[in-house]
Protein backbone atom coordinates (compact mmCIF):
# COMPACT_ATOMS: atom_id res chain seq x y z
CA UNK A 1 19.75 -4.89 -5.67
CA UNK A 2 18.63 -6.00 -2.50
CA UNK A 3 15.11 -5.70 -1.22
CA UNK A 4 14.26 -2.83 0.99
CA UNK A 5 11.58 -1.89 3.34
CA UNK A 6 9.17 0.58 2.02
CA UNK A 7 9.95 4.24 3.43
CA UNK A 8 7.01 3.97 5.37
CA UNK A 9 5.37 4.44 8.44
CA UNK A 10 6.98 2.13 10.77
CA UNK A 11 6.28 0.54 14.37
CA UNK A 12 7.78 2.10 17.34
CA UNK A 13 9.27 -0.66 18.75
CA UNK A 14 7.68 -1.76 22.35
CA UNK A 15 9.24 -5.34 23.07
CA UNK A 16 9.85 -4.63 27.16
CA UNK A 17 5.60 -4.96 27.33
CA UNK A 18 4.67 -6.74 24.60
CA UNK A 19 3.99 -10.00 25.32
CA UNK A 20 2.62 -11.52 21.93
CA UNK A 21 4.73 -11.20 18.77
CA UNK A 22 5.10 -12.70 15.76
CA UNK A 23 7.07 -12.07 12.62
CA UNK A 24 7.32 -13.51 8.89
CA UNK A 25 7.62 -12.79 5.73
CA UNK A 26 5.24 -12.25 2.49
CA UNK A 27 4.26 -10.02 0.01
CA UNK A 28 7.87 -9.15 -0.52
CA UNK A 29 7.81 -7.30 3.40
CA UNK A 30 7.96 -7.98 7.03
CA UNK A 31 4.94 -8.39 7.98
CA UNK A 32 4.63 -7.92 11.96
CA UNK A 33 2.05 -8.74 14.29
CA UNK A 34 1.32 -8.10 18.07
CA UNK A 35 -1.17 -8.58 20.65
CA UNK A 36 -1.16 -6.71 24.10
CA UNK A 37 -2.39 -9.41 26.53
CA UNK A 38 -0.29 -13.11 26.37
CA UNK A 39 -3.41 -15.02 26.50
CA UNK A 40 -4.06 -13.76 22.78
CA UNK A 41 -0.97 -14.84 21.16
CA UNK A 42 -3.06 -18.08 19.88
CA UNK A 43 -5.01 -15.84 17.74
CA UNK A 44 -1.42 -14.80 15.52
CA UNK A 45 -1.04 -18.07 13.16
CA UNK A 46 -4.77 -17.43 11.64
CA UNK A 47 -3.88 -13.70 11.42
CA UNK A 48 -0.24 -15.03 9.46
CA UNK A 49 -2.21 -17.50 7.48
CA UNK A 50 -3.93 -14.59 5.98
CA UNK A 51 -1.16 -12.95 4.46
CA UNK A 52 -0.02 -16.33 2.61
CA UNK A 53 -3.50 -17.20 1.45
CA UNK A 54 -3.57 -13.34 -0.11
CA UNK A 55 -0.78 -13.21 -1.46
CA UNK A 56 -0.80 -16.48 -3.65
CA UNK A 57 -4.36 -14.93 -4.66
CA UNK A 58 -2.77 -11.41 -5.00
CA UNK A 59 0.36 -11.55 -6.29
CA UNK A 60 1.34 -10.09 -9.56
CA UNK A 61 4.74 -11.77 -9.01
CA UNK A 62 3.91 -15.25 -8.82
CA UNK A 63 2.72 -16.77 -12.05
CA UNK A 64 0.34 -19.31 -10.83
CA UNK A 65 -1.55 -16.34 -8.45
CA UNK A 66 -5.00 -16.04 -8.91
CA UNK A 67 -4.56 -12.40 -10.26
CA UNK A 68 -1.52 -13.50 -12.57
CA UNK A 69 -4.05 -15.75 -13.88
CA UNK A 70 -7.10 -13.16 -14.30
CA UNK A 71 -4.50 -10.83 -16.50
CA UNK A 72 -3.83 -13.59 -18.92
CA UNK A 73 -7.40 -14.20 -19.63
CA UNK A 74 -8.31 -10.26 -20.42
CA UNK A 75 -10.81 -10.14 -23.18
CA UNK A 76 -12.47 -13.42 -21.23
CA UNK A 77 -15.25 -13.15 -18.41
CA UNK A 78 -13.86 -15.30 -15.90
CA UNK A 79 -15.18 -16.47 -12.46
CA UNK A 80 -13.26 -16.04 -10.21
CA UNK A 81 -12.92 -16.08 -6.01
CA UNK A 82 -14.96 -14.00 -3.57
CA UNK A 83 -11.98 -12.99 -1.98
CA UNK A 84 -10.33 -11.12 -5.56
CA UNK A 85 -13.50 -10.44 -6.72
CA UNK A 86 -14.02 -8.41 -3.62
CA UNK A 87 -10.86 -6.55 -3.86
CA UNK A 88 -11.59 -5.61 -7.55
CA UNK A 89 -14.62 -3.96 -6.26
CA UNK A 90 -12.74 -2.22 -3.37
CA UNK A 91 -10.21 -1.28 -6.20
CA UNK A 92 -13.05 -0.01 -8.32
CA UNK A 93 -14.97 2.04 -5.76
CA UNK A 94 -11.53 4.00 -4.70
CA UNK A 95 -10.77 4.83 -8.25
CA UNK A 96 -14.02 6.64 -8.42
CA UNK A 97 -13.29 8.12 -4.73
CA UNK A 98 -10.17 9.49 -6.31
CA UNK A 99 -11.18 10.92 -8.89
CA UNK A 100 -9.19 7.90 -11.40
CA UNK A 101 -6.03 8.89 -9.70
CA UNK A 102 -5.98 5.29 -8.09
CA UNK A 103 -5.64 3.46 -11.10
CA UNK A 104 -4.66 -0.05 -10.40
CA UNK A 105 -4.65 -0.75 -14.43
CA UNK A 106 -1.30 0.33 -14.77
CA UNK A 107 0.74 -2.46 -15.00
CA UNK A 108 2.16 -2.37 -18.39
CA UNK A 109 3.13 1.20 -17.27
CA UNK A 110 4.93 -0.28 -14.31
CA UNK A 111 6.92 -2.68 -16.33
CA UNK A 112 7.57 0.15 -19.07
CA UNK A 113 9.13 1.57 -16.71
CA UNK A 114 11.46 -1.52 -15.52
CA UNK A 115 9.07 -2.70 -12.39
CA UNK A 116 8.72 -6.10 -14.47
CA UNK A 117 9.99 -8.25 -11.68
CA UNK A 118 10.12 -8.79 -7.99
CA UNK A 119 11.92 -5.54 -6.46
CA UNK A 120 14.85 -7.09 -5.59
CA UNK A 121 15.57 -8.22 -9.02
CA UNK A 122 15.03 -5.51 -10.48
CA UNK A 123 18.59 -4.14 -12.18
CA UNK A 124 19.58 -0.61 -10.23
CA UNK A 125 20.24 1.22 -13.76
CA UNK A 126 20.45 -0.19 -17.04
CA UNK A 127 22.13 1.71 -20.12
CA UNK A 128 18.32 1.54 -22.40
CA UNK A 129 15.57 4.04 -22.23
CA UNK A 130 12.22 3.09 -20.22
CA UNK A 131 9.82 1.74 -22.95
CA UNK A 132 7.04 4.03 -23.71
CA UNK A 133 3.29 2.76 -23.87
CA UNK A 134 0.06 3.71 -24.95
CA UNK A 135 -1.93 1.71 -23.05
CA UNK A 136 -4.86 3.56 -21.34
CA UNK A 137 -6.78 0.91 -19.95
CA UNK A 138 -8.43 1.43 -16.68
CA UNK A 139 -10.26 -0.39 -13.63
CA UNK A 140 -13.96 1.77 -14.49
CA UNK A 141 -13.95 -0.46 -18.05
CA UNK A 142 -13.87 -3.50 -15.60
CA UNK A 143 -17.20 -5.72 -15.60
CA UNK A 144 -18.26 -7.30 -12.86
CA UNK A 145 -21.12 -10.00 -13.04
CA UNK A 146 -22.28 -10.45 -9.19
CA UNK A 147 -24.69 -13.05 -9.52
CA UNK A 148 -21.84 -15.32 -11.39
CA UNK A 149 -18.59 -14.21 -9.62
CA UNK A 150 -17.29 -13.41 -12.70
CA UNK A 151 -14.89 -10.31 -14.19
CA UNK A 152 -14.53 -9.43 -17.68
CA UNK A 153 -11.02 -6.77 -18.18
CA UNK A 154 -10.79 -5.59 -21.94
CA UNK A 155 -8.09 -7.47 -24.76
CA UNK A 156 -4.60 -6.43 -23.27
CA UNK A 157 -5.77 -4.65 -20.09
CA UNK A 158 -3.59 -5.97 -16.86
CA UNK A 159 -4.17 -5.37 -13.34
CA UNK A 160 -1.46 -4.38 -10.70
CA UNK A 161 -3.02 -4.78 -6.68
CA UNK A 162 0.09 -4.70 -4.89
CA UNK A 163 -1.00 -1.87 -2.88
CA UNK A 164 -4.80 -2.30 -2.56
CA UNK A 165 -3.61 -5.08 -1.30
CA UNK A 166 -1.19 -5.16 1.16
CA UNK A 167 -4.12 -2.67 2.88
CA UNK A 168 -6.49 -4.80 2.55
CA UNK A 169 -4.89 -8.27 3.98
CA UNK A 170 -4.23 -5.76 6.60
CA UNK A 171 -7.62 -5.39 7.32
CA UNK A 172 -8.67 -8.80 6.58
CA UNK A 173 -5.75 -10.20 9.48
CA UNK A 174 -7.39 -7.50 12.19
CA UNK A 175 -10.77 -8.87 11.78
CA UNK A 176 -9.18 -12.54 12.38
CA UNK A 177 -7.94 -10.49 15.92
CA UNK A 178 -10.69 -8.58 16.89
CA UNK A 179 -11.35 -10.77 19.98
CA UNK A 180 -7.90 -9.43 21.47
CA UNK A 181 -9.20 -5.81 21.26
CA UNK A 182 -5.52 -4.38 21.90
CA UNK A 183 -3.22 -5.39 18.96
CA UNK A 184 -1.23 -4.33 15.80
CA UNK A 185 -0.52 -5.45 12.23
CA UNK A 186 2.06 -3.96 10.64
CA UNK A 187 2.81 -5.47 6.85
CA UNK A 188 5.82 -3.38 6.13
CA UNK A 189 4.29 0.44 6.91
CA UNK A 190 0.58 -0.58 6.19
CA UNK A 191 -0.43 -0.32 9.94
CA UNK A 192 -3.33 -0.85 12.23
CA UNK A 193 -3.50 -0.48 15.52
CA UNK A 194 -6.43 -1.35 17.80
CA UNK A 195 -7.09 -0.56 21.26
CA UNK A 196 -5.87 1.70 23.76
CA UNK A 197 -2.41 0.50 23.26
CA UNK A 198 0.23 -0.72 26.00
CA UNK A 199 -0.57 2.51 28.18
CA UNK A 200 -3.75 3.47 27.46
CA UNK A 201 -2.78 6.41 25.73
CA UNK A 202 -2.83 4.89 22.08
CA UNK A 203 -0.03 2.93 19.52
CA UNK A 204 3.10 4.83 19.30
CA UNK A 205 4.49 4.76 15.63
CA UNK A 206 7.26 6.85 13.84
CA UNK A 207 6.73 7.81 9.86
CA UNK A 208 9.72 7.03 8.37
CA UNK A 209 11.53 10.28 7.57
CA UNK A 210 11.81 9.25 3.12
CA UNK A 211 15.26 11.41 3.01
CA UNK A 212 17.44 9.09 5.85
CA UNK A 213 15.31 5.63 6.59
CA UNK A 214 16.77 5.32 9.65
CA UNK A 215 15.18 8.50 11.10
CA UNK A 216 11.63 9.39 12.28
CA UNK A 217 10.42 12.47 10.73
CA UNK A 218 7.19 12.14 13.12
CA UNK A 219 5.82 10.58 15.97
CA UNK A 220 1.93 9.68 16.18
CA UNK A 221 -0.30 7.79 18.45
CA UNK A 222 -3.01 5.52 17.13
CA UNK A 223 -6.19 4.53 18.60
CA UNK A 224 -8.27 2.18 16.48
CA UNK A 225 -6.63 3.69 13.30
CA UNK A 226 -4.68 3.02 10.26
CA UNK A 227 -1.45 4.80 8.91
CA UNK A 228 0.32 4.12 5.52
CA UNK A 229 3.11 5.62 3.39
CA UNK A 230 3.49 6.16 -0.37
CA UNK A 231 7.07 7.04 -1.45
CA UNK A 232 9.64 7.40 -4.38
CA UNK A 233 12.38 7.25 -2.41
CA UNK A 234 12.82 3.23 -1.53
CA UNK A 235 11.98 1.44 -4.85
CA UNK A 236 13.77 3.22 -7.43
CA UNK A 237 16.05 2.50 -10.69
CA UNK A 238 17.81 4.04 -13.64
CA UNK A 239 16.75 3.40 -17.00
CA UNK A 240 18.93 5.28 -19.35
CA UNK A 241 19.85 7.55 -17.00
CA UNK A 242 16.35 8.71 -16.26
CA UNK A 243 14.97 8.01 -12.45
CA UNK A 244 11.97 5.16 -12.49
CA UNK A 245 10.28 4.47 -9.59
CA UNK A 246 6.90 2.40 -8.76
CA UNK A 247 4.36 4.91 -8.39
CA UNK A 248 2.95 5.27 -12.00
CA UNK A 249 0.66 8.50 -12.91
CA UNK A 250 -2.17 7.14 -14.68
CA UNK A 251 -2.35 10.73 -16.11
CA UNK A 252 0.69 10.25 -17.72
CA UNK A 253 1.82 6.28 -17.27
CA UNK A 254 5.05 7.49 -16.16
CA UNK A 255 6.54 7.58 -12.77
CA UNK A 256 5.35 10.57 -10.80
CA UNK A 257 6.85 13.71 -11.01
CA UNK A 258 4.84 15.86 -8.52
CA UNK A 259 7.36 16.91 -6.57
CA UNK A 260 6.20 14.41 -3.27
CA UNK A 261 8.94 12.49 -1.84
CA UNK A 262 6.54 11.05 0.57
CA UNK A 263 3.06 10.81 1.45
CA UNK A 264 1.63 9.48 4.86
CA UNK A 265 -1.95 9.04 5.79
CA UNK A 266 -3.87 8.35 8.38
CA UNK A 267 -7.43 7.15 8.30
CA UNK A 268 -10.09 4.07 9.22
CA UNK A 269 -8.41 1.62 7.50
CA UNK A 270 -5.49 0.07 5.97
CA UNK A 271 -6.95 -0.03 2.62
CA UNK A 272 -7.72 3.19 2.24
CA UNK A 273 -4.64 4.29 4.20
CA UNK A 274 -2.55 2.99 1.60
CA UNK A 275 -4.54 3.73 -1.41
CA UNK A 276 -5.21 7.98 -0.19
CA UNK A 277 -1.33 7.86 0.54
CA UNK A 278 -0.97 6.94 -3.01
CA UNK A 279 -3.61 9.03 -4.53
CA UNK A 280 -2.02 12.30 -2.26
CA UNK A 281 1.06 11.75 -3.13
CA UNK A 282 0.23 11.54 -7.31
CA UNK A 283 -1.75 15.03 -6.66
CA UNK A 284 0.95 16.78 -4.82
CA UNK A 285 0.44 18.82 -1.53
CA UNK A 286 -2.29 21.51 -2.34
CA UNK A 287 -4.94 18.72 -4.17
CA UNK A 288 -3.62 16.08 -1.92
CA UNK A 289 -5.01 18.07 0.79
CA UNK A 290 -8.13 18.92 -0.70
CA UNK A 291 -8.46 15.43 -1.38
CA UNK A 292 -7.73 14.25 1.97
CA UNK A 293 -10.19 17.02 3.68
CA UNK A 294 -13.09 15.63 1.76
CA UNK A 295 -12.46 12.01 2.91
CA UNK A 296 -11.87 13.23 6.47
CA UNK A 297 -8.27 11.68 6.40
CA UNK A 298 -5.26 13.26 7.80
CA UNK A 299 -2.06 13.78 5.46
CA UNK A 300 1.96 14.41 6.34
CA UNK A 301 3.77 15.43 3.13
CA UNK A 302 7.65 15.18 3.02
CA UNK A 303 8.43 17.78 -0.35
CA UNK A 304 11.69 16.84 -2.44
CA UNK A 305 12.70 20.04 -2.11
CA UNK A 306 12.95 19.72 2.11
CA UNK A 307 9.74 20.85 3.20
CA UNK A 308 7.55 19.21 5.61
CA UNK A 309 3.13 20.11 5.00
CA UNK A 310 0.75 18.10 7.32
CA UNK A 311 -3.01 18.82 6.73
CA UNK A 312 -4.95 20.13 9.43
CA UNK A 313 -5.58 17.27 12.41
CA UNK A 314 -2.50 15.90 11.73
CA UNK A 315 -2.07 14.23 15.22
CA UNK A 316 1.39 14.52 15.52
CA UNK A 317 4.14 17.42 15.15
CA UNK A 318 6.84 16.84 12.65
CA UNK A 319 10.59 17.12 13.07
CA UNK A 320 11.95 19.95 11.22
């Protein structure tokens, strides 16, 4: 199995005009980044460095990560950096927002399910049963000691922040650019855009239509906003016959069943861009609007069954 792009919202291409680009790859994506103006292209390396310093903190993949780490010492208060100890309070505060439907405590769910390695490694079917688990840990029974730097997870709880944070090294590159004003990051479909864009009118990007990743199922502009994607339809697998994918119910620690083939949202930033996406998408259209209303984001739903439900303010008109 070969790694694939999340479907997600992706960057309308704009090479004639843009005149500072770079491109690399970490967290298991292509991450992209681009400044209007040439005289800011200086200010990409520190914005790359980012991603590498976040993921080796991040990473559930990498054994010697700094999270990695923190899940082998559950049951053990452990000090650890400002940088995860921030993010665990990020991760924290959104599970509350969303009512525990963000649930970043779900790894042995994920690897239950067969997510127990790097995507691309991951076997495309295997003839045995996902594994079933009773583990119903949760971020809210995390303690956090502020004065020490320290975080205390319960015997046998494990954290999964792939998400969380992809969103927020997102947001954590655009503050290294915010002296260029007009620029993007784009870390495979987690996007920000600042500025008027190359016309003045905004960032053109194109959500990712889940049922044919080549197509565009919408077009928006951006202005000083963040768009991100949650979907079943890229990172997928058979386990005895039964379709797994990565986005785990905590409700029900198995791979969602709610009917949402996609879910794209646009809001403030990249971290809570990726994590509503996620959250709307485990609800299903009807409380994935409600949801979205009362945090004053904007929603596009692509159903499995065909049909197409943006939330009111939606900026842009979908195809079909």
């Amino acid at each position: 199995m070969t790694a694939q792009p999340r479907g997600s919202a992706l960057y309308e291409r704009f090479d004639p005009y843009l005149l500072g680009q770079r491109q690399f790859r970490a967290m298991n994506t292509t991450i992209q980044l681009y400044t209007r103006d040439v005289e800011d292209v200086g200010m990409l390396p520190a914005a790359e460095q980012v991603f590498h310093l976040m993921e080796a903190r991040l990473s559930r993949f990498l054994p010697d990560s700094e999270l990695s780490q923190f899940n082998e010492r559950s049951g053990q208060e452990v000090e650890i950096s400002p940088i995860l100890f921030d993010v665990l309070q990020r991760a924290a505060e959104l599970h509350r927002a969303t009512g525990g439907v963000f649930e970043p405590a779900v790894l042995t769910a994920l690897e239950a399910a067969g997510y127990d390695r790097s995507f691309e490694k991951v076997a495309p079917a295997e003839d045995s049963a996902p594994r079933e688990t009773d583990d119903r840990h949760s971020i809210a029974q995390l303690k956090a000691n502020h004065s020490r730097i320290t975080a205390t997870m319960p015997a046998g709880m494990r954290i999964d922040l792939g998400g969380i944070g992809k969103g927020y090294t997102v947001d954590a590159a655009c503050r290294m650019l915010e002296p260029a004003a007009n620029f993007v990051v784009n870390a495979g479909g987690d996007i920000f855009a600042s500025g008027e864009g190359p016309d003045g009118d905004g960032w053109l990007v194109s959500i990712t239509d889940p049922r044919a990743l080549d197509q565009s199922v919408c077009l928006v502009r951006l202005y000083d906003e963040a768009v991100a994607t949650s979907t079943t339809a890229v990172r997928r697998w058979q386990r005895g016959g039964r379709l797994q994918h990565h986005l785990i119910d905590p409700r029900t620690r198995r791979p969602s069943e709610s009917g949402v083939l996609s879910a794209s949202v646009i809001t403030g930033s990249a971290t809570e861009a990726d994590v509503f996406a996620k959250a709307a998408l485990l609800l299903g259209p009807e409380a994935g609007t409600d949801f979205l209303d009362r945090q004053e984001a904007h929603g596009l739903f692509v159903m499995e069954d065909g049909r197409i439900i943006a939330t009111e303010g939606w900026p842009g008109t979908p195809n079909g």
